[in-house]
Protein backbone atom coordinates (compact mmCIF):
# COMPACT_ATOMS: atom_id res chain seq x y z
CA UNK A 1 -45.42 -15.52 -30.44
CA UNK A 2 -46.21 -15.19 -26.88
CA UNK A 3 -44.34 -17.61 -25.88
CA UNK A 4 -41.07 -16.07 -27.86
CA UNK A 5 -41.57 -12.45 -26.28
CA UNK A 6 -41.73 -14.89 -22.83
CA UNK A 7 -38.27 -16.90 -23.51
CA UNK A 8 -36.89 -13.47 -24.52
CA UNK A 9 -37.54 -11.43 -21.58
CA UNK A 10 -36.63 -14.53 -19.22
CA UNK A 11 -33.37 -14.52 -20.76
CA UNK A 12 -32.81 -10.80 -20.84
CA UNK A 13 -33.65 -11.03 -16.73
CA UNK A 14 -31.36 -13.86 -16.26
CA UNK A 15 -28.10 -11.78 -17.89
CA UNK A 16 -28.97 -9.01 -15.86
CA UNK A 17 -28.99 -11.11 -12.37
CA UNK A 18 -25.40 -12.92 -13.73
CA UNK A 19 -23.77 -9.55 -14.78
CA UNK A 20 -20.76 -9.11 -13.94
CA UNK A 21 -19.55 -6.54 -11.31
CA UNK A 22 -17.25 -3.66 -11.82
CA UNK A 23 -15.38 -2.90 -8.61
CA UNK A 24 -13.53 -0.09 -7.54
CA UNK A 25 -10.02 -0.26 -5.14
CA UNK A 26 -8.09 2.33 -3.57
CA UNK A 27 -4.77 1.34 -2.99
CA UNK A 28 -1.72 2.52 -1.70
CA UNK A 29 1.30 2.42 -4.53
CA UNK A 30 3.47 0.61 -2.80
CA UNK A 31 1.49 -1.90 -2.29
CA UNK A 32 0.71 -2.59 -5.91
CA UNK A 33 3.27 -5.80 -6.19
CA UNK A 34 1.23 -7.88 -3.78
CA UNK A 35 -2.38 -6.15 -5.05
CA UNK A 36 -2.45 -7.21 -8.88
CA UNK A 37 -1.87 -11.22 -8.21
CA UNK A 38 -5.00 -10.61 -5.82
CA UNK A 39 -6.96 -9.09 -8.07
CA UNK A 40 -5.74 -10.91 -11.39
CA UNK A 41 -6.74 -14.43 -9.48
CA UNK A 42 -10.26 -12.93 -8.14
CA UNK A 43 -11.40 -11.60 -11.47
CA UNK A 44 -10.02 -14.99 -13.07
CA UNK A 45 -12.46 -16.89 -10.43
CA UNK A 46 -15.33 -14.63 -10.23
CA UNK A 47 -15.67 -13.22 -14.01
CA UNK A 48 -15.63 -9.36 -11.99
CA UNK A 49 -13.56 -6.58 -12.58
CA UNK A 50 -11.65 -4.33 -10.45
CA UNK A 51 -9.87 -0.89 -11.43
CA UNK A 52 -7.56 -0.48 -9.28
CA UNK A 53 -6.30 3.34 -8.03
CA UNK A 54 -3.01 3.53 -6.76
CA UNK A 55 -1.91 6.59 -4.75
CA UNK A 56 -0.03 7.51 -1.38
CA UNK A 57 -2.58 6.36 1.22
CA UNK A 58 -3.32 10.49 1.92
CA UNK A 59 -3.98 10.94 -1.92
CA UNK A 60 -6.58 8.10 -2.20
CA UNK A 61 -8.01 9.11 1.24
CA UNK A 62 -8.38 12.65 -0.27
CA UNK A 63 -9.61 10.83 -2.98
CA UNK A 64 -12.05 9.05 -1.57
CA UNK A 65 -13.72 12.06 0.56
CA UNK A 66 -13.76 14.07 -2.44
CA UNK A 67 -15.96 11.38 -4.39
CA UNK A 68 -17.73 9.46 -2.14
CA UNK A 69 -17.74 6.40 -4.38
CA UNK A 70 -15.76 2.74 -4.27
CA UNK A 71 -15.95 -0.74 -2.34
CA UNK A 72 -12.76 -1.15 -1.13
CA UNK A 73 -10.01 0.79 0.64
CA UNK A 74 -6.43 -0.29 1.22
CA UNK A 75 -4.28 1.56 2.88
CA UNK A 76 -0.50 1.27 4.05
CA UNK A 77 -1.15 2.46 7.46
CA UNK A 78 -4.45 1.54 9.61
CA UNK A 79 -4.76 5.09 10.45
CA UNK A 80 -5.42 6.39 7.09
CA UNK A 81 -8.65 3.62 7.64
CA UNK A 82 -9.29 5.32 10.82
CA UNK A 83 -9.64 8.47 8.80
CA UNK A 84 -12.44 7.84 6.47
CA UNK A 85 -15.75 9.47 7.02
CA UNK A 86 -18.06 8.20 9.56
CA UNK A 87 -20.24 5.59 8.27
CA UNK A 88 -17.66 4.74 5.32
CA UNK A 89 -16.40 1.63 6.23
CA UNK A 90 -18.36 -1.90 6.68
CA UNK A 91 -15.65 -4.31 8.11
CA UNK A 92 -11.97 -3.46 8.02
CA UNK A 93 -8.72 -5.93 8.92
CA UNK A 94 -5.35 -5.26 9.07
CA UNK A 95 -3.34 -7.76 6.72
CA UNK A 96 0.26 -7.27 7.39
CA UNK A 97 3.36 -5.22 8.88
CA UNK A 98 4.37 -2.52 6.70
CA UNK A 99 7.86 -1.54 8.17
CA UNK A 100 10.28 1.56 6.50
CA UNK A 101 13.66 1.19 6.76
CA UNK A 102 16.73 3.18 5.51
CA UNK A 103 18.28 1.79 2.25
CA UNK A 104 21.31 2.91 0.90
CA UNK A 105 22.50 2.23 -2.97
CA UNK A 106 25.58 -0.07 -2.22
CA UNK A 107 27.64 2.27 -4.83
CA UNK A 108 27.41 4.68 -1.98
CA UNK A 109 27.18 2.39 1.28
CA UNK A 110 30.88 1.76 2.20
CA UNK A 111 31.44 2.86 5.63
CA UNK A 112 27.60 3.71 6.49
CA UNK A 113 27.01 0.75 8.72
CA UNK A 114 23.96 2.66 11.36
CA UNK A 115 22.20 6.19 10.93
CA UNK A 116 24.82 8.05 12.76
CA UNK A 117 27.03 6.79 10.28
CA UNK A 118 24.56 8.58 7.83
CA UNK A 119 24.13 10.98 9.71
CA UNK A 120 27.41 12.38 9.91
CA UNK A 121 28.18 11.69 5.91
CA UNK A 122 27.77 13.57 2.89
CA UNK A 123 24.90 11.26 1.40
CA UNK A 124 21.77 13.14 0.48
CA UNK A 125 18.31 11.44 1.73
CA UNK A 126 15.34 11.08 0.38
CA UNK A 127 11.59 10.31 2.32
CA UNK A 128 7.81 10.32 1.98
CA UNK A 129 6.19 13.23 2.67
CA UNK A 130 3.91 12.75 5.99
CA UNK A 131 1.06 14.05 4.54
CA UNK A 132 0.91 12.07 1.14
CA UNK A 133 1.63 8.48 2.57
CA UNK A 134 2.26 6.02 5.19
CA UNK A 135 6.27 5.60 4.83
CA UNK A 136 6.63 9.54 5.48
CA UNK A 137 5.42 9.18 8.66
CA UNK A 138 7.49 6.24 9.70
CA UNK A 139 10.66 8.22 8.26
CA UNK A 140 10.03 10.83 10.89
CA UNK A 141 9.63 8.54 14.24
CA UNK A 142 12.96 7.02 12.55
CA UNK A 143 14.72 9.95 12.95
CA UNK A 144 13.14 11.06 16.00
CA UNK A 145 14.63 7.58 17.30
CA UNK A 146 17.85 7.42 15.92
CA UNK A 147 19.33 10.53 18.41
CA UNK A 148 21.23 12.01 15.36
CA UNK A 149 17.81 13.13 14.21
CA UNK A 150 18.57 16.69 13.25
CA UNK A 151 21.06 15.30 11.25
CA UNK A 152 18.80 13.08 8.98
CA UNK A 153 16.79 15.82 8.26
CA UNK A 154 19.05 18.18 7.27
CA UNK A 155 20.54 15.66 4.75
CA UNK A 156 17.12 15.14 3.16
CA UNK A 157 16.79 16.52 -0.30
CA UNK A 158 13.66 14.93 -1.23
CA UNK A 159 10.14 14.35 -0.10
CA UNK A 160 8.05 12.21 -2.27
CA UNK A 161 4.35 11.87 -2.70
CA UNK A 162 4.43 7.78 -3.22
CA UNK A 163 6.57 4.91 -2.86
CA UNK A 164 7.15 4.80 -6.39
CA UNK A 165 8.63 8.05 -6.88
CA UNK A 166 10.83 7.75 -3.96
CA UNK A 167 12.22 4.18 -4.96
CA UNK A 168 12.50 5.87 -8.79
CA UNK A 169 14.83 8.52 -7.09
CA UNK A 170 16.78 6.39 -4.91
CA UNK A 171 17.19 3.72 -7.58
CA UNK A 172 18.24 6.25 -10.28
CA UNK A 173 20.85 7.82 -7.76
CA UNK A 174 18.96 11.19 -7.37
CA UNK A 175 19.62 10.46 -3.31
CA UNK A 176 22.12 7.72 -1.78
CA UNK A 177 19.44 6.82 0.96
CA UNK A 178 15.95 6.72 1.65
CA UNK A 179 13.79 5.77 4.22
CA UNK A 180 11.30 2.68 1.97
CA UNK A 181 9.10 0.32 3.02
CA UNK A 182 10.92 -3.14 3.80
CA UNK A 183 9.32 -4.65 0.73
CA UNK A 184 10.68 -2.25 -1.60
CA UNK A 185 13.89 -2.57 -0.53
CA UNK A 186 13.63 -6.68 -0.50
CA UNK A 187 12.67 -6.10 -3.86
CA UNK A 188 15.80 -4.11 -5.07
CA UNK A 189 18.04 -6.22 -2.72
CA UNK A 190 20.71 -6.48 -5.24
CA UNK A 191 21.25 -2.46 -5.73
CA UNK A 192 20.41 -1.13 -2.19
CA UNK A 193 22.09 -2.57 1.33
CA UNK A 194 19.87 -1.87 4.70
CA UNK A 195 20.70 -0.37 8.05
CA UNK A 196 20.01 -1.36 11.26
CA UNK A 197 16.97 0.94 12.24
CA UNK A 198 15.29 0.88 15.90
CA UNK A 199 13.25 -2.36 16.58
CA UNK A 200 8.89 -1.47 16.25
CA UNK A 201 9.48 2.12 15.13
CA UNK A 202 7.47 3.56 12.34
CA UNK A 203 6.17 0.11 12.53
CA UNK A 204 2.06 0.29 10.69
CA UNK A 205 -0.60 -2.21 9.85
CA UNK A 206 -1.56 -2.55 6.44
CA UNK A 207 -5.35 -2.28 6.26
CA UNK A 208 -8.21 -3.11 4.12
CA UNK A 209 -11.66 -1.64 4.59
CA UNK A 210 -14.98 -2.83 2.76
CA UNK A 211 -16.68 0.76 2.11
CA UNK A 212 -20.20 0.98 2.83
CA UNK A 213 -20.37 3.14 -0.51
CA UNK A 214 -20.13 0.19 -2.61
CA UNK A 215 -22.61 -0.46 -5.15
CA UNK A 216 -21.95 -3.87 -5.27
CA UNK A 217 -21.63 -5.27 -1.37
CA UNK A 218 -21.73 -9.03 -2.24
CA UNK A 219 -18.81 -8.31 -4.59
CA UNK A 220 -16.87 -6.19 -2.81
CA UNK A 221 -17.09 -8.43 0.56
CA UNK A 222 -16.02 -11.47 -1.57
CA UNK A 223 -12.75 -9.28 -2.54
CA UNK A 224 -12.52 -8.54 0.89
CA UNK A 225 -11.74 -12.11 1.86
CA UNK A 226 -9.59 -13.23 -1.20
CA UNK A 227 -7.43 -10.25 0.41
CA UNK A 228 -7.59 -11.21 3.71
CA UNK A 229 -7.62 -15.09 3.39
CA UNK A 230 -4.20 -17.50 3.56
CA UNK A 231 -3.25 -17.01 0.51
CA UNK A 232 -3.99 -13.06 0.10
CA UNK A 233 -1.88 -12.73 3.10
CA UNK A 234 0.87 -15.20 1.42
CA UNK A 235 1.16 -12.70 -1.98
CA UNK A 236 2.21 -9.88 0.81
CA UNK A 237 4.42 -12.04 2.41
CA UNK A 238 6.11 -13.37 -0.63
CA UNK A 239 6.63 -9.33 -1.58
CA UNK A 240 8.70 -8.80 1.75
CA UNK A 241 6.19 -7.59 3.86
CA UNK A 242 5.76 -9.54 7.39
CA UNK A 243 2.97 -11.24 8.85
CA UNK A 244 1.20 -10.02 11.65
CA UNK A 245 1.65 -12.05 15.49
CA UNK A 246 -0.89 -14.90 15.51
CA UNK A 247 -1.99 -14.92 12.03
């Protein structure tokens, strides 16, 4: 008898030790095609689970402060990262060039060869909203580039809160142009034609942070490095985003 109640409380201790993790990702939405491969393969390996939140990078930094809670943080821009409360993060890298451009539907692109061609047509625009997520931003050094800048912006009819919403409008025809992420628009190659934008501008770093919140630090470090190993890079890459010099 003794020996039963022994055998069943060494087996109860060994489940607990081998239980599975349950992790927790922030992620930006327009990231999401090059995420779920990532974490479908890691939770194949690994027997863990991650629930994934997808927002603009502002709304899961917002997010994040209000809660306090989660292991990982992945963000479109590195300065979202830079943003986190002091003490948040364990070990951050940057993973890969996230780069907007200006997409136009081809039903709508015939004559609009550069942005002062935009500029100066009837097309309406849609961007990301600055505040929301990482594109937004990139939309306004675009136009604060491109010299017809005043222009742009009063042509813009839309300011969305994620990459999803503003590919939803553009691809729906809701606005003729939008400044996207390169990805996106690689993506929808067949429905949207790309201008020439300025060379490095609005150019960001997307970035992963380990948080120092996370319940589960072995875990969460081990999802760390499926991201940023070879091959996590190689499921960005294969989405349209571009590696980073020297890795």
């Amino acid at each position: 008898m003794k020996l039963s109640r022994f055998v069943m409380l060494s087996t109860a201790l060994f489940a607990t030790s081998t239980m599975a993790a349950e992790l927790h990702l922030y992620s930006g939405a327009g990231l999401k095609d090059a995420v779920e491969p990532i974490v479908k393969k890691f939770e194949q390996d690994t027997g863990n689970t991650v629930n994934v939140e997808y927002g603009g990078s502002g709304q899961i930094l917002a997010r994040f402060k209000a809660t306090n809670q989660g292991d990982l943080f992945l963000s479109g821009a590195g300065s979202y990262v830079d943003n986190l409360p002091k003490g948040a993060v364990a070990q951050r890298e940057a993973l890969v060039l996230h780069i907007p451009v200006m997409a136009v539907r081809k039903d709508k692109a015939e004559g609009i060869h550069s942005l002062e061609d935009l500029a100066n047509s009837n097309l309406r625009i849609g961007i990301g909203d600055p505040k929301a997520m990482a594109l937004g931003k990139g939309a306004e050094a675009m136009f604060a580039a491109s010299g017809v800048g005043d222009k742009l912006e009063q042509k813009v009819v839309v300011r969305a809160g994620t990459v999803k919403q503003l590919m939803l409008y553009l691809l729906n025809g809701d606005v003729d142009a939008a400044v996207v992420g390169r990805a996106g628009a690689f993506k929808a190659k067949q429905k949207l034609d790309i201008i020439p934008t300025p060379k490095g501008i609005g150019e960001e770093q997307v970035t992963l942070a380990e948080l120092a919140t996370s319940k589960h630090p072995k875990e969460a470090k081990a999802l760390f490095e499926a991201f940023t190993s070879k091959a996590g890079r190689g499921e960005f890459e294969a989405k349209g985003f571009l590696p980073l010099e020297g890795k």
